[in-house]
N, C-alpha and C. Protein backbone atom coordinates (compact mmCIF):
# COMPACT_ATOMS: atom_id res chain seq x y z
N UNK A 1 -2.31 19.39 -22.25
CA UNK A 1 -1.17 18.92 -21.48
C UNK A 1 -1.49 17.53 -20.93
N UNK A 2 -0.34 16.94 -20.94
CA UNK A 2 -0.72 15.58 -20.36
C UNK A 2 -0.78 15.25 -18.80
N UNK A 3 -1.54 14.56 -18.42
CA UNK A 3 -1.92 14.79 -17.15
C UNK A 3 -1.01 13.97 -15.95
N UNK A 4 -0.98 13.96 -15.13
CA UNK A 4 0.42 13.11 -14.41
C UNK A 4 0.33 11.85 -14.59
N UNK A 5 -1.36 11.28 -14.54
CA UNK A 5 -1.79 10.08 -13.84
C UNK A 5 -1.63 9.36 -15.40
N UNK A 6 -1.87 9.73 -16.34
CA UNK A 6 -1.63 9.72 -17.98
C UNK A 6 -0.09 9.51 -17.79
N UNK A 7 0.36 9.86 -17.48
CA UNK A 7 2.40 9.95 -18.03
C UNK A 7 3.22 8.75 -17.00
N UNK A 8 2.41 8.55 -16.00
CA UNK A 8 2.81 7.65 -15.21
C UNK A 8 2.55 6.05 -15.30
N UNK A 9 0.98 6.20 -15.79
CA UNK A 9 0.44 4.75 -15.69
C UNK A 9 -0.20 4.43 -17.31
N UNK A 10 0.08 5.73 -18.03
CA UNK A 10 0.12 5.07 -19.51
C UNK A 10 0.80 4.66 -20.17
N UNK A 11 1.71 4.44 -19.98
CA UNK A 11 2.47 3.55 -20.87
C UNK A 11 2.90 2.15 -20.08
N UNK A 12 2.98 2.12 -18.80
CA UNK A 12 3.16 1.02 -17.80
C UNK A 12 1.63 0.18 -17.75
N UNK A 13 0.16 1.05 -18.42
CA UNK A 13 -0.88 0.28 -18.51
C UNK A 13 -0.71 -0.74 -19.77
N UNK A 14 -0.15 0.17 -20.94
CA UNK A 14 0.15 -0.57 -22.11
C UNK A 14 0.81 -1.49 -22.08
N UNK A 15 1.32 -1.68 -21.62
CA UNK A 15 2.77 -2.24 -21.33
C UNK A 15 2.06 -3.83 -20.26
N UNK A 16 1.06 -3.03 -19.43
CA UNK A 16 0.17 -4.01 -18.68
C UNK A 16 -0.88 -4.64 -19.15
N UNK A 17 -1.42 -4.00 -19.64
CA UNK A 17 -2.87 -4.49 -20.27
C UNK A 17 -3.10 -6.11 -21.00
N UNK A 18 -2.07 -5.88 -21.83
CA UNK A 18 -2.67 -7.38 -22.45
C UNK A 18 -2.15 -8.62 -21.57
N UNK A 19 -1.00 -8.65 -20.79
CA UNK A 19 -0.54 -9.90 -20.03
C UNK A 19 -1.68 -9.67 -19.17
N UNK A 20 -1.82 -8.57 -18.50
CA UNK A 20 -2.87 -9.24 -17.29
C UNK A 20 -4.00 -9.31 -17.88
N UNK A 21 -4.82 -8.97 -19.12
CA UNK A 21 -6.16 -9.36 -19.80
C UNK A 21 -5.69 -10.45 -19.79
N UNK A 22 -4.74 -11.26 -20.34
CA UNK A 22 -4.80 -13.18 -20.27
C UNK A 22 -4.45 -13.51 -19.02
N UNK A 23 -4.02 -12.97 -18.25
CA UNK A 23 -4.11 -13.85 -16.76
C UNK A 23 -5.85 -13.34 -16.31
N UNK A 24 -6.38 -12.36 -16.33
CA UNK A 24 -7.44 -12.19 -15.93
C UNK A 24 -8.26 -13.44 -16.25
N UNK A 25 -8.40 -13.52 -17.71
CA UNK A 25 -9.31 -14.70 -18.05
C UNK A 25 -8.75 -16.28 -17.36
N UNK A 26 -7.51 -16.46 -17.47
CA UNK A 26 -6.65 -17.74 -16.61
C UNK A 26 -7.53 -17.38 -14.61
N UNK A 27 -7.34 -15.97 -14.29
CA UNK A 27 -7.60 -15.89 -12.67
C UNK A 27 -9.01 -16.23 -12.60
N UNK A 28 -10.15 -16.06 -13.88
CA UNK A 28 -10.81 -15.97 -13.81
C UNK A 28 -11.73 -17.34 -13.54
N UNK A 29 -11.20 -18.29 -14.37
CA UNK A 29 -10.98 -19.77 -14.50
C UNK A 29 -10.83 -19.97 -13.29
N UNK A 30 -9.54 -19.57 -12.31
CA UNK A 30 -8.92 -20.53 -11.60
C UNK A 30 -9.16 -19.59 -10.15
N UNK A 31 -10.24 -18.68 -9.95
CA UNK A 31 -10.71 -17.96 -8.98
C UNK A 31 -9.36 -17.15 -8.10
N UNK A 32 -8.54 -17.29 -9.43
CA UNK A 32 -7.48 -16.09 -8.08
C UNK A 32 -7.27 -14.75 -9.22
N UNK A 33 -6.46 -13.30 -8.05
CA UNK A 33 -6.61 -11.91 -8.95
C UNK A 33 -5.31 -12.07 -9.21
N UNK A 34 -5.36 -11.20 -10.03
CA UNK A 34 -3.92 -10.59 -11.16
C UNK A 34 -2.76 -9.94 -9.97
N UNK A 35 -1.75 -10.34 -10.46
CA UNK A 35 -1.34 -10.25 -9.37
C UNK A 35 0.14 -9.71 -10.02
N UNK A 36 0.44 -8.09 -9.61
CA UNK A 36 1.50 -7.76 -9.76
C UNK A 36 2.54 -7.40 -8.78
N UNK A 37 3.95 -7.15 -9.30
CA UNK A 37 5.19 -7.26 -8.35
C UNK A 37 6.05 -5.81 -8.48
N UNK A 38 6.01 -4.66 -7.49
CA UNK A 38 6.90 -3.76 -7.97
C UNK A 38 8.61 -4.18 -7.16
N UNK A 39 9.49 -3.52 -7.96
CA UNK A 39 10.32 -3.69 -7.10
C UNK A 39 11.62 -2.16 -7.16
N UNK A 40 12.05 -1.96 -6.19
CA UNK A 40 12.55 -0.89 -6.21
C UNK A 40 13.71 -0.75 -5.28
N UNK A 41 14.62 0.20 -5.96
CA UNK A 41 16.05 0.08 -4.86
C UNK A 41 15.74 1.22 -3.73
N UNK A 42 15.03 2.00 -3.70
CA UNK A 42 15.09 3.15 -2.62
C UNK A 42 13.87 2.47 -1.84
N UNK A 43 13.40 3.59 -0.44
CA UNK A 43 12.73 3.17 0.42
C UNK A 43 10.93 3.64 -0.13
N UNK A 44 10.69 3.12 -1.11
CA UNK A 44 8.81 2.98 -1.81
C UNK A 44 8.30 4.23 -1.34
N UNK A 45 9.08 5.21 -1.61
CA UNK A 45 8.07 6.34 -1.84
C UNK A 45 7.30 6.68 -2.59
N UNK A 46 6.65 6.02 -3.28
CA UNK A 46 6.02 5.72 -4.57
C UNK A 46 4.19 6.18 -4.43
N UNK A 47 4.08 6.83 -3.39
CA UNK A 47 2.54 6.84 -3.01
C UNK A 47 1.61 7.76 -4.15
N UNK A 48 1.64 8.72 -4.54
CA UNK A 48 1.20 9.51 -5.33
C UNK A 48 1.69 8.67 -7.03
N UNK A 49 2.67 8.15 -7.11
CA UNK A 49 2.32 7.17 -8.75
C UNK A 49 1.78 5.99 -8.48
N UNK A 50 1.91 5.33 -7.10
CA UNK A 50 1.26 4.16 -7.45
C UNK A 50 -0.47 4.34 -6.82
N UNK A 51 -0.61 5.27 -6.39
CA UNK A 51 -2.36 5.70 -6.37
C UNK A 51 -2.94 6.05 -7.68
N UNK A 52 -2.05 6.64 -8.81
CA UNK A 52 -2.74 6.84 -10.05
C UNK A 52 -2.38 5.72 -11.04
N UNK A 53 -1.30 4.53 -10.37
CA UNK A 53 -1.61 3.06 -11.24
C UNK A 53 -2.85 2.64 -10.64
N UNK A 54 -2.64 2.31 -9.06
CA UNK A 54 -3.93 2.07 -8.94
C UNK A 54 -5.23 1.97 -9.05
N UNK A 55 -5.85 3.70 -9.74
CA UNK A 55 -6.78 4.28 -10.20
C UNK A 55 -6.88 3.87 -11.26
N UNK A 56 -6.03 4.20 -12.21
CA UNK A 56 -5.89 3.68 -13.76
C UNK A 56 -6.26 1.66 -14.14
N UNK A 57 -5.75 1.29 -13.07
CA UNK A 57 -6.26 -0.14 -13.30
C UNK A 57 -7.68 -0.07 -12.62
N UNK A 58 -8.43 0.61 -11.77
CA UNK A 58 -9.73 0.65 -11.26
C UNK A 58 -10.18 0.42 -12.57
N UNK A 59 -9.75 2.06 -13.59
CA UNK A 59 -10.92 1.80 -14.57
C UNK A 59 -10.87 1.03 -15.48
N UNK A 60 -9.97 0.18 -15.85
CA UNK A 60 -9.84 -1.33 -16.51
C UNK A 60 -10.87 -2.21 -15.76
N UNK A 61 -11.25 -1.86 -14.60
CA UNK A 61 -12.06 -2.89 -13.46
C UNK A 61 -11.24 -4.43 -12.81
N UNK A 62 -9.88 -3.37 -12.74
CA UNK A 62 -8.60 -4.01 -11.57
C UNK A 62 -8.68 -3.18 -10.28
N UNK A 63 -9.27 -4.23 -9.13
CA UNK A 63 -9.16 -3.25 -7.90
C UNK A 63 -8.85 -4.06 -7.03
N UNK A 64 -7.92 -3.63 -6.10
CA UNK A 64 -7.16 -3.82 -4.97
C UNK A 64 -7.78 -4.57 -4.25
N UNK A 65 -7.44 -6.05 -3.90
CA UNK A 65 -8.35 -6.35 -2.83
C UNK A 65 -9.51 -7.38 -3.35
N UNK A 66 -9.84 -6.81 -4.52
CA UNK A 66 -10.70 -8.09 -5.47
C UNK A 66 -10.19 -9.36 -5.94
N UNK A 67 -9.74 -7.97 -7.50
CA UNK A 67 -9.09 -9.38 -8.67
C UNK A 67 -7.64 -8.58 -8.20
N UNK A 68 -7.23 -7.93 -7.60
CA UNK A 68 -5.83 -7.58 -7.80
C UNK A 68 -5.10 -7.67 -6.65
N UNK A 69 -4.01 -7.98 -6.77
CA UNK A 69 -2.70 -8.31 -5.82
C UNK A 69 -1.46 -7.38 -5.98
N UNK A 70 -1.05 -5.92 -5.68
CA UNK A 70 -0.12 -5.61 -5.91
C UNK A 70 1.06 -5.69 -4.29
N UNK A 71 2.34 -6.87 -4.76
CA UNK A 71 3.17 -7.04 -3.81
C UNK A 71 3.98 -6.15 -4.26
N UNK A 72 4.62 -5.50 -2.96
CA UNK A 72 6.12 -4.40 -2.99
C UNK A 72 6.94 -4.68 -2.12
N UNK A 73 8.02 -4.63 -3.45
CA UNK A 73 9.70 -5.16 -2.56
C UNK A 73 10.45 -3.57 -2.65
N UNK A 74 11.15 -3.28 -1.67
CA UNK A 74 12.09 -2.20 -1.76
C UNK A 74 13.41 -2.00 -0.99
N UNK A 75 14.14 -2.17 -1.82
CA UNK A 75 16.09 -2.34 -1.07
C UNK A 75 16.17 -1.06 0.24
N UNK A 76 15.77 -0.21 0.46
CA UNK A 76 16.04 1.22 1.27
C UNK A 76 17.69 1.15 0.93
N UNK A 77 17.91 1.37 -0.58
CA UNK A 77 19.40 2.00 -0.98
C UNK A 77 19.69 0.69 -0.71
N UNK A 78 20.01 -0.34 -0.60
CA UNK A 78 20.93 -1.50 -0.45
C UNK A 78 20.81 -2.52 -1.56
N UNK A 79 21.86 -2.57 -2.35
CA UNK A 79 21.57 -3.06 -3.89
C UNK A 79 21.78 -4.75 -3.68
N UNK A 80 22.36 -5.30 -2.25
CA UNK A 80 22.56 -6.45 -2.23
C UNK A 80 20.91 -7.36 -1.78
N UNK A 81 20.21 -6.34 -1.49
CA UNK A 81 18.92 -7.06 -1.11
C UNK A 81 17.93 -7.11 -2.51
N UNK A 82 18.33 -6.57 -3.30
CA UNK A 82 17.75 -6.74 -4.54
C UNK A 82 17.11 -8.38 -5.00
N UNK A 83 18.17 -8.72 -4.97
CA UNK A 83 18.16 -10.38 -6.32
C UNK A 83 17.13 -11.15 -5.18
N UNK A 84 17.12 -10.80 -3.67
CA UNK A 84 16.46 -12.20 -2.71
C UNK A 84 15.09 -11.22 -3.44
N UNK A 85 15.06 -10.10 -2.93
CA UNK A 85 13.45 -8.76 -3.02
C UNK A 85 12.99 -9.64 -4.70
N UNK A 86 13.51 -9.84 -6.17
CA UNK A 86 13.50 -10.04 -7.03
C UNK A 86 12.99 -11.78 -7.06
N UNK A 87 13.56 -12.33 -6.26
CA UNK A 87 13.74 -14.21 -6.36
C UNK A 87 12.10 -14.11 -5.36
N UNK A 88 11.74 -13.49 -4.33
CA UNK A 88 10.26 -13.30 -3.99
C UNK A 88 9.14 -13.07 -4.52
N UNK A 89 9.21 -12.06 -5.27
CA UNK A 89 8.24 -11.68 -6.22
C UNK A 89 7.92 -12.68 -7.17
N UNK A 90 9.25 -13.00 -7.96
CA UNK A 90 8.87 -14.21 -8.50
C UNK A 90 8.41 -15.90 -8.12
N UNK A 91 8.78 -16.06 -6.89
CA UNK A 91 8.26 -17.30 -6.44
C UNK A 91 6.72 -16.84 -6.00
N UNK A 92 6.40 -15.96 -6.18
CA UNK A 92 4.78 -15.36 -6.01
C UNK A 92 3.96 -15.48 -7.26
N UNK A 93 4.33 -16.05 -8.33
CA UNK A 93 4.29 -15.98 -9.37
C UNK A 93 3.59 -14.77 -10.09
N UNK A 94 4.49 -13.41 -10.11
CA UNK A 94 3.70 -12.20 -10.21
C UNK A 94 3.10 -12.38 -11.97
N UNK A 95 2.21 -11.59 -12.25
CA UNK A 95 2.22 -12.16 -13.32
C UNK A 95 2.53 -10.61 -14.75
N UNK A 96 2.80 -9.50 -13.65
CA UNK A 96 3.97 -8.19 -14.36
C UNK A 96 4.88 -7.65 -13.24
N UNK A 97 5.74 -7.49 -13.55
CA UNK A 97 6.74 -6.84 -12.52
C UNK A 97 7.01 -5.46 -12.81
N UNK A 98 7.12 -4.43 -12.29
CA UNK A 98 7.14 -3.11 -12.27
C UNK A 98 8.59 -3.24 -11.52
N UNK A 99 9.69 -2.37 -12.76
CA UNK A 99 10.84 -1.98 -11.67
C UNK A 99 11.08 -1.05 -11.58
N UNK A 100 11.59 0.08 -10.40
CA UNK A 100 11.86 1.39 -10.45
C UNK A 100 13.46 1.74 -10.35
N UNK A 101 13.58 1.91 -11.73
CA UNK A 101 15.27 2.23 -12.03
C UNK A 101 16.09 1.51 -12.68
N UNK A 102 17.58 2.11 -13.23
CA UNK A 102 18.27 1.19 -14.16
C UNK A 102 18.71 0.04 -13.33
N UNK A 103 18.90 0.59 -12.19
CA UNK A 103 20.02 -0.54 -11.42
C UNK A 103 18.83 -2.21 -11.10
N UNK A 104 17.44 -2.03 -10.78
CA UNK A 104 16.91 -2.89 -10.22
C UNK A 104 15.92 -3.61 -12.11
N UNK A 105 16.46 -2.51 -13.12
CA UNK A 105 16.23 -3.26 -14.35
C UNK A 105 17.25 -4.12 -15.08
N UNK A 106 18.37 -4.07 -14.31
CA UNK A 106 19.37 -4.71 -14.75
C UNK A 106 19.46 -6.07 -14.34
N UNK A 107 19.40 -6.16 -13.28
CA UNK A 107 18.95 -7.29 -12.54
C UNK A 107 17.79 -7.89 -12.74
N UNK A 108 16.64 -7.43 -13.10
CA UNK A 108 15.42 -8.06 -13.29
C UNK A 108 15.60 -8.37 -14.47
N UNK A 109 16.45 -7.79 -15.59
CA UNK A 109 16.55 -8.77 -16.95
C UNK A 109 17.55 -9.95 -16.69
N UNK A 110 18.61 -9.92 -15.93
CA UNK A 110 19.52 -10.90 -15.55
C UNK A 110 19.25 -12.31 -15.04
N UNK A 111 17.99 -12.05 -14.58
CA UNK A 111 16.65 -12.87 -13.60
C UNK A 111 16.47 -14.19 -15.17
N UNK A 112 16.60 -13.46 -16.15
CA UNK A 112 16.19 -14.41 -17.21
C UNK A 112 14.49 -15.13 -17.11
N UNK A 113 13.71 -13.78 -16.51
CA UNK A 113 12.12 -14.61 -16.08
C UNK A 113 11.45 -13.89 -17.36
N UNK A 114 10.60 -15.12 -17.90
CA UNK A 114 9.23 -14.89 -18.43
C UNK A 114 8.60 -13.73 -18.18
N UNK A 115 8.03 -13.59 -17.07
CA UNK A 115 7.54 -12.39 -16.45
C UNK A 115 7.95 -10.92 -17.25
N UNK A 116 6.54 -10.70 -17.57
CA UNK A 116 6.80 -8.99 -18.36
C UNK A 116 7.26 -8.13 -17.59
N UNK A 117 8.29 -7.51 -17.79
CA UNK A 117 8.71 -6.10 -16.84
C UNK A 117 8.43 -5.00 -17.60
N UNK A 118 7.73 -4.27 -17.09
CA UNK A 118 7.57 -2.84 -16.81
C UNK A 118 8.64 -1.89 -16.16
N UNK A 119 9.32 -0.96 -16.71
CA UNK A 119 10.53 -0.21 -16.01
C UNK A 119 9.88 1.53 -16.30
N UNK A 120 10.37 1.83 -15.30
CA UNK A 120 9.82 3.03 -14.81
C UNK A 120 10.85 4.10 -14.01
N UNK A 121 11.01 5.14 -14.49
CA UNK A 121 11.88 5.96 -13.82
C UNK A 121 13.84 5.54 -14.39
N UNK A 122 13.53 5.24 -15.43
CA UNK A 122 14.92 4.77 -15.58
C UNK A 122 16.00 5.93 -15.80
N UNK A 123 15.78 7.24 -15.73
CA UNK A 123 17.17 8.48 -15.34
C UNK A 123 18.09 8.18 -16.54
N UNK A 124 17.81 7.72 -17.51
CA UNK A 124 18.70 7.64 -18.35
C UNK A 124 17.73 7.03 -20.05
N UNK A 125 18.70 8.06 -20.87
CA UNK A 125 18.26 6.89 -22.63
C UNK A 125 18.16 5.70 -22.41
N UNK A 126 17.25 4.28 -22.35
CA UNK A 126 17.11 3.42 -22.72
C UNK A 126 18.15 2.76 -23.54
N UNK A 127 18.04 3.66 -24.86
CA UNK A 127 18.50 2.66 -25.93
C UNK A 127 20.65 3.00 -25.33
N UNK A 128 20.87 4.14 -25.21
CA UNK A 128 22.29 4.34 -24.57
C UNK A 128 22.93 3.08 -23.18
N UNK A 129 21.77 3.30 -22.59
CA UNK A 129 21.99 2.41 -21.19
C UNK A 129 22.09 0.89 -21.83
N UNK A 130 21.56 0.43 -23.17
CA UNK A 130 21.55 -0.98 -23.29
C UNK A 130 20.45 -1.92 -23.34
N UNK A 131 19.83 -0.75 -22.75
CA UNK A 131 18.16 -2.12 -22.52
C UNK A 131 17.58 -2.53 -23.60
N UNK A 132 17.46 -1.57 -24.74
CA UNK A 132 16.60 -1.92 -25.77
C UNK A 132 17.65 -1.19 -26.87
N UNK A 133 17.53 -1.87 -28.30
CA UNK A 133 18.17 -1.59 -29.12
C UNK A 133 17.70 -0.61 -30.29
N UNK A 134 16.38 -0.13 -29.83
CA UNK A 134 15.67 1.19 -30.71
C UNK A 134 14.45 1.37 -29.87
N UNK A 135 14.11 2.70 -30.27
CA UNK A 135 13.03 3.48 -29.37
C UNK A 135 11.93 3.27 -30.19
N UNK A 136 12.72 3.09 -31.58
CA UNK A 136 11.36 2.72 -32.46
C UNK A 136 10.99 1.34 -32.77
N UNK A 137 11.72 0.13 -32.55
CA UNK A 137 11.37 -1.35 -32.73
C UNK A 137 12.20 -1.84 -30.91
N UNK A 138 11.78 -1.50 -29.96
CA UNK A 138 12.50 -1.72 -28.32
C UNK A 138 12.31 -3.19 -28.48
N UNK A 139 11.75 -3.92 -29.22
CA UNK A 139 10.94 -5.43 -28.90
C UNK A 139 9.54 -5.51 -28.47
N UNK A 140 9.74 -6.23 -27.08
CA UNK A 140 8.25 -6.32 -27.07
C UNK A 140 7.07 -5.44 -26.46
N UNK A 141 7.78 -4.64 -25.35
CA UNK A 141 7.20 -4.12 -24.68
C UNK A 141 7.57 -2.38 -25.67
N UNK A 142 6.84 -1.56 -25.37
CA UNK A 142 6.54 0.15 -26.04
C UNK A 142 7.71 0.60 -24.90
N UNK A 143 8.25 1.43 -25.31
CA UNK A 143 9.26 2.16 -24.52
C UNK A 143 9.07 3.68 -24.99
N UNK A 144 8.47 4.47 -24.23
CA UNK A 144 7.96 5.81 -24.46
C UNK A 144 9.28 6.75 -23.38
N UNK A 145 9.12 8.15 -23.78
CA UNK A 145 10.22 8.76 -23.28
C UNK A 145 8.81 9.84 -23.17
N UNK A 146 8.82 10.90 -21.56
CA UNK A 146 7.95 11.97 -21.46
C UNK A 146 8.57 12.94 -22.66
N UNK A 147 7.72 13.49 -22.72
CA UNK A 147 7.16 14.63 -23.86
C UNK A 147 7.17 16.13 -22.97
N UNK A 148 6.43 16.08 -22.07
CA UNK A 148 6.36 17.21 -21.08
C UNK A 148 5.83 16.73 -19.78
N UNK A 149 6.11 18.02 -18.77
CA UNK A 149 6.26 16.86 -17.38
C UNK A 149 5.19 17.79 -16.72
N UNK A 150 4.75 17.70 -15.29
CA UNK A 150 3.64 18.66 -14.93
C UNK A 150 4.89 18.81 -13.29
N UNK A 151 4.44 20.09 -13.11
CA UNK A 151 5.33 20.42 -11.63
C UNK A 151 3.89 20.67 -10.46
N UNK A 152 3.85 20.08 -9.85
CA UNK A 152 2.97 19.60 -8.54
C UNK A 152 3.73 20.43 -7.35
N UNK A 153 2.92 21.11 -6.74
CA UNK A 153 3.40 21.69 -5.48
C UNK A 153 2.58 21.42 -4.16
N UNK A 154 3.31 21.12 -3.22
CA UNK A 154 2.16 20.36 -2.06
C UNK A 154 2.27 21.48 -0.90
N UNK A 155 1.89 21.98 -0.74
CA UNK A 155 1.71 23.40 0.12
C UNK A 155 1.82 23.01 1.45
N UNK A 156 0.82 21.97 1.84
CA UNK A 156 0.74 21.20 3.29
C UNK A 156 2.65 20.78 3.89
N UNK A 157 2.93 20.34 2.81
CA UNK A 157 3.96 19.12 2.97
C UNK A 157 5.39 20.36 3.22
N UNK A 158 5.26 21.64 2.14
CA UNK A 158 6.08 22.47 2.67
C UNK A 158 6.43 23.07 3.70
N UNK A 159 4.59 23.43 4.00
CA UNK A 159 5.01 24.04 5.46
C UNK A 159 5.13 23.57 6.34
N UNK A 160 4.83 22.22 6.52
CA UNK A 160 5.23 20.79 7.70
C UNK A 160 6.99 21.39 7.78
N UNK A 161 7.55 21.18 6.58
CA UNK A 161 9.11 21.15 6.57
C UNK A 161 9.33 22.34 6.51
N UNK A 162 8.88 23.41 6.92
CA UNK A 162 8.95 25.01 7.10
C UNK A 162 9.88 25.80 5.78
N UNK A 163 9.66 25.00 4.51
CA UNK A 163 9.56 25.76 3.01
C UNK A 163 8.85 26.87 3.04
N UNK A 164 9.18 27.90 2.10
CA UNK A 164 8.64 28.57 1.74
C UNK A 164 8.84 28.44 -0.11
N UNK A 165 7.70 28.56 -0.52
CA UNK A 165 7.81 28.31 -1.59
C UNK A 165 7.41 29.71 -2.49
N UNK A 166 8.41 30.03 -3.65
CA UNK A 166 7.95 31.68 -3.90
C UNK A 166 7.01 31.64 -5.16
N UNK A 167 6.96 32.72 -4.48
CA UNK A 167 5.26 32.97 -5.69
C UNK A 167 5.12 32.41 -7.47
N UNK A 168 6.56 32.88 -7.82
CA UNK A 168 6.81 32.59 -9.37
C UNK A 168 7.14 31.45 -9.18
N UNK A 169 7.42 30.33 -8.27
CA UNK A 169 6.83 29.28 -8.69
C UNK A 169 5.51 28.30 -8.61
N UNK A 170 5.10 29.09 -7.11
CA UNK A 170 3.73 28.70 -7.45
C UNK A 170 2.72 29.21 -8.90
N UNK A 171 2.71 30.27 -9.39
CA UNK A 171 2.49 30.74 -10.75
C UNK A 171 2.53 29.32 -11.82
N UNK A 172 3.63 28.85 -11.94
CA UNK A 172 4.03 27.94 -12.85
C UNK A 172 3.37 26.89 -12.48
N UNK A 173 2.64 26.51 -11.56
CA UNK A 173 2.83 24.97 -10.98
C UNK A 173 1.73 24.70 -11.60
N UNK A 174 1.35 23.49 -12.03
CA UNK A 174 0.52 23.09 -12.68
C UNK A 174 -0.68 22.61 -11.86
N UNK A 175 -0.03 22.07 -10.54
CA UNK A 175 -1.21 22.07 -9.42
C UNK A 175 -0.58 22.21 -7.98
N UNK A 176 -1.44 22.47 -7.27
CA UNK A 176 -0.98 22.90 -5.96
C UNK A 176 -1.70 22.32 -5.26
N UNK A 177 -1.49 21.25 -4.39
CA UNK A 177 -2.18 20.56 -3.31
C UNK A 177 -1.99 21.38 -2.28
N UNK A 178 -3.12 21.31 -1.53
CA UNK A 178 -3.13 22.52 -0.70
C UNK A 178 -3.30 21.68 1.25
């Protein structure tokens, strides 16, 4: 089975890997880190996928704080703060942008930037929505669709919010943070 941290940050590594291997060698030259841009329309709840991008670029030997720069923009639901959240990142000169969703990928292609985007969480077919014109030739970047998903249960976090969670689904869960 594929593992979360695998389904989340593998194909967004692929997708990463070779632009920031040539900025690495450019940061490397010019003593600054790789420096990426997420951007997102809801309020960045993103902590548990972007700890296993995080991790996943560790073992490339991208770490936070070194060679790496990850800036985050996030609308909290307000689609008009998008394009300024979008026009920032890029005057930062990110050098991949991570977007979370159709609505803030629509706009980041509209942007007309250089800058590789990475899209993530897009709730919809790709090739239906418009973005890419085959799943099998998308252009430049790999456009993968999950295969199978893993169900995570956080036990702590339920009973904070006084859930009860029933047995047959803990049974199923693939992991249970406790």
């Amino acid at each position: 089975m594929i593992s979360r941290r695998t389904f989340i940050a593998g194909p967004a590594l692929g997708a990463l890997i070779t632009p920031l291997a040539a900025g690495a060698q450019q940061a490397r030259v010019e003593s600054r880190p790789v420096h990426v841009g997420i951007l997102g329309y809801g309020t960045g709840v993103l902590s548990h996928p972007l700890k296993a991008f995080r991790e996943s670029l560790a073992e490339f030997g991208y770490v936070e704080g070194q060679n790496l720069v990850i800036d985050q923009r996030y609308a909290s639901g307000r689609r008009e703060k998008l394009p300024g959240y979008l026009a920032d990142l890029l005057a930062l000169r990110v050098q991949a942008l991570i977007v979370v969703g159709p609505y803030v990928l629509k706009i980041a292609k509209s942007a007309g930037t250089d800058t590789p985007i990475v899209a993530i969480d897009l709730e919809s077919d790709p090739v239906a929505a418009g973005f890419v014109t085959s799943l099998a030739k998308p252009g430049e970047l790999p456009i993968e669709r999950p295969t199978t998903f893993e169900l995570v249960v956080n036990l702590k976090t339920s009973t904070a919010l006084g859930l009860t969670i029933p047995p047959s689904l803990l049974a199923r869960a693939d992991e249970i943070i406790q």
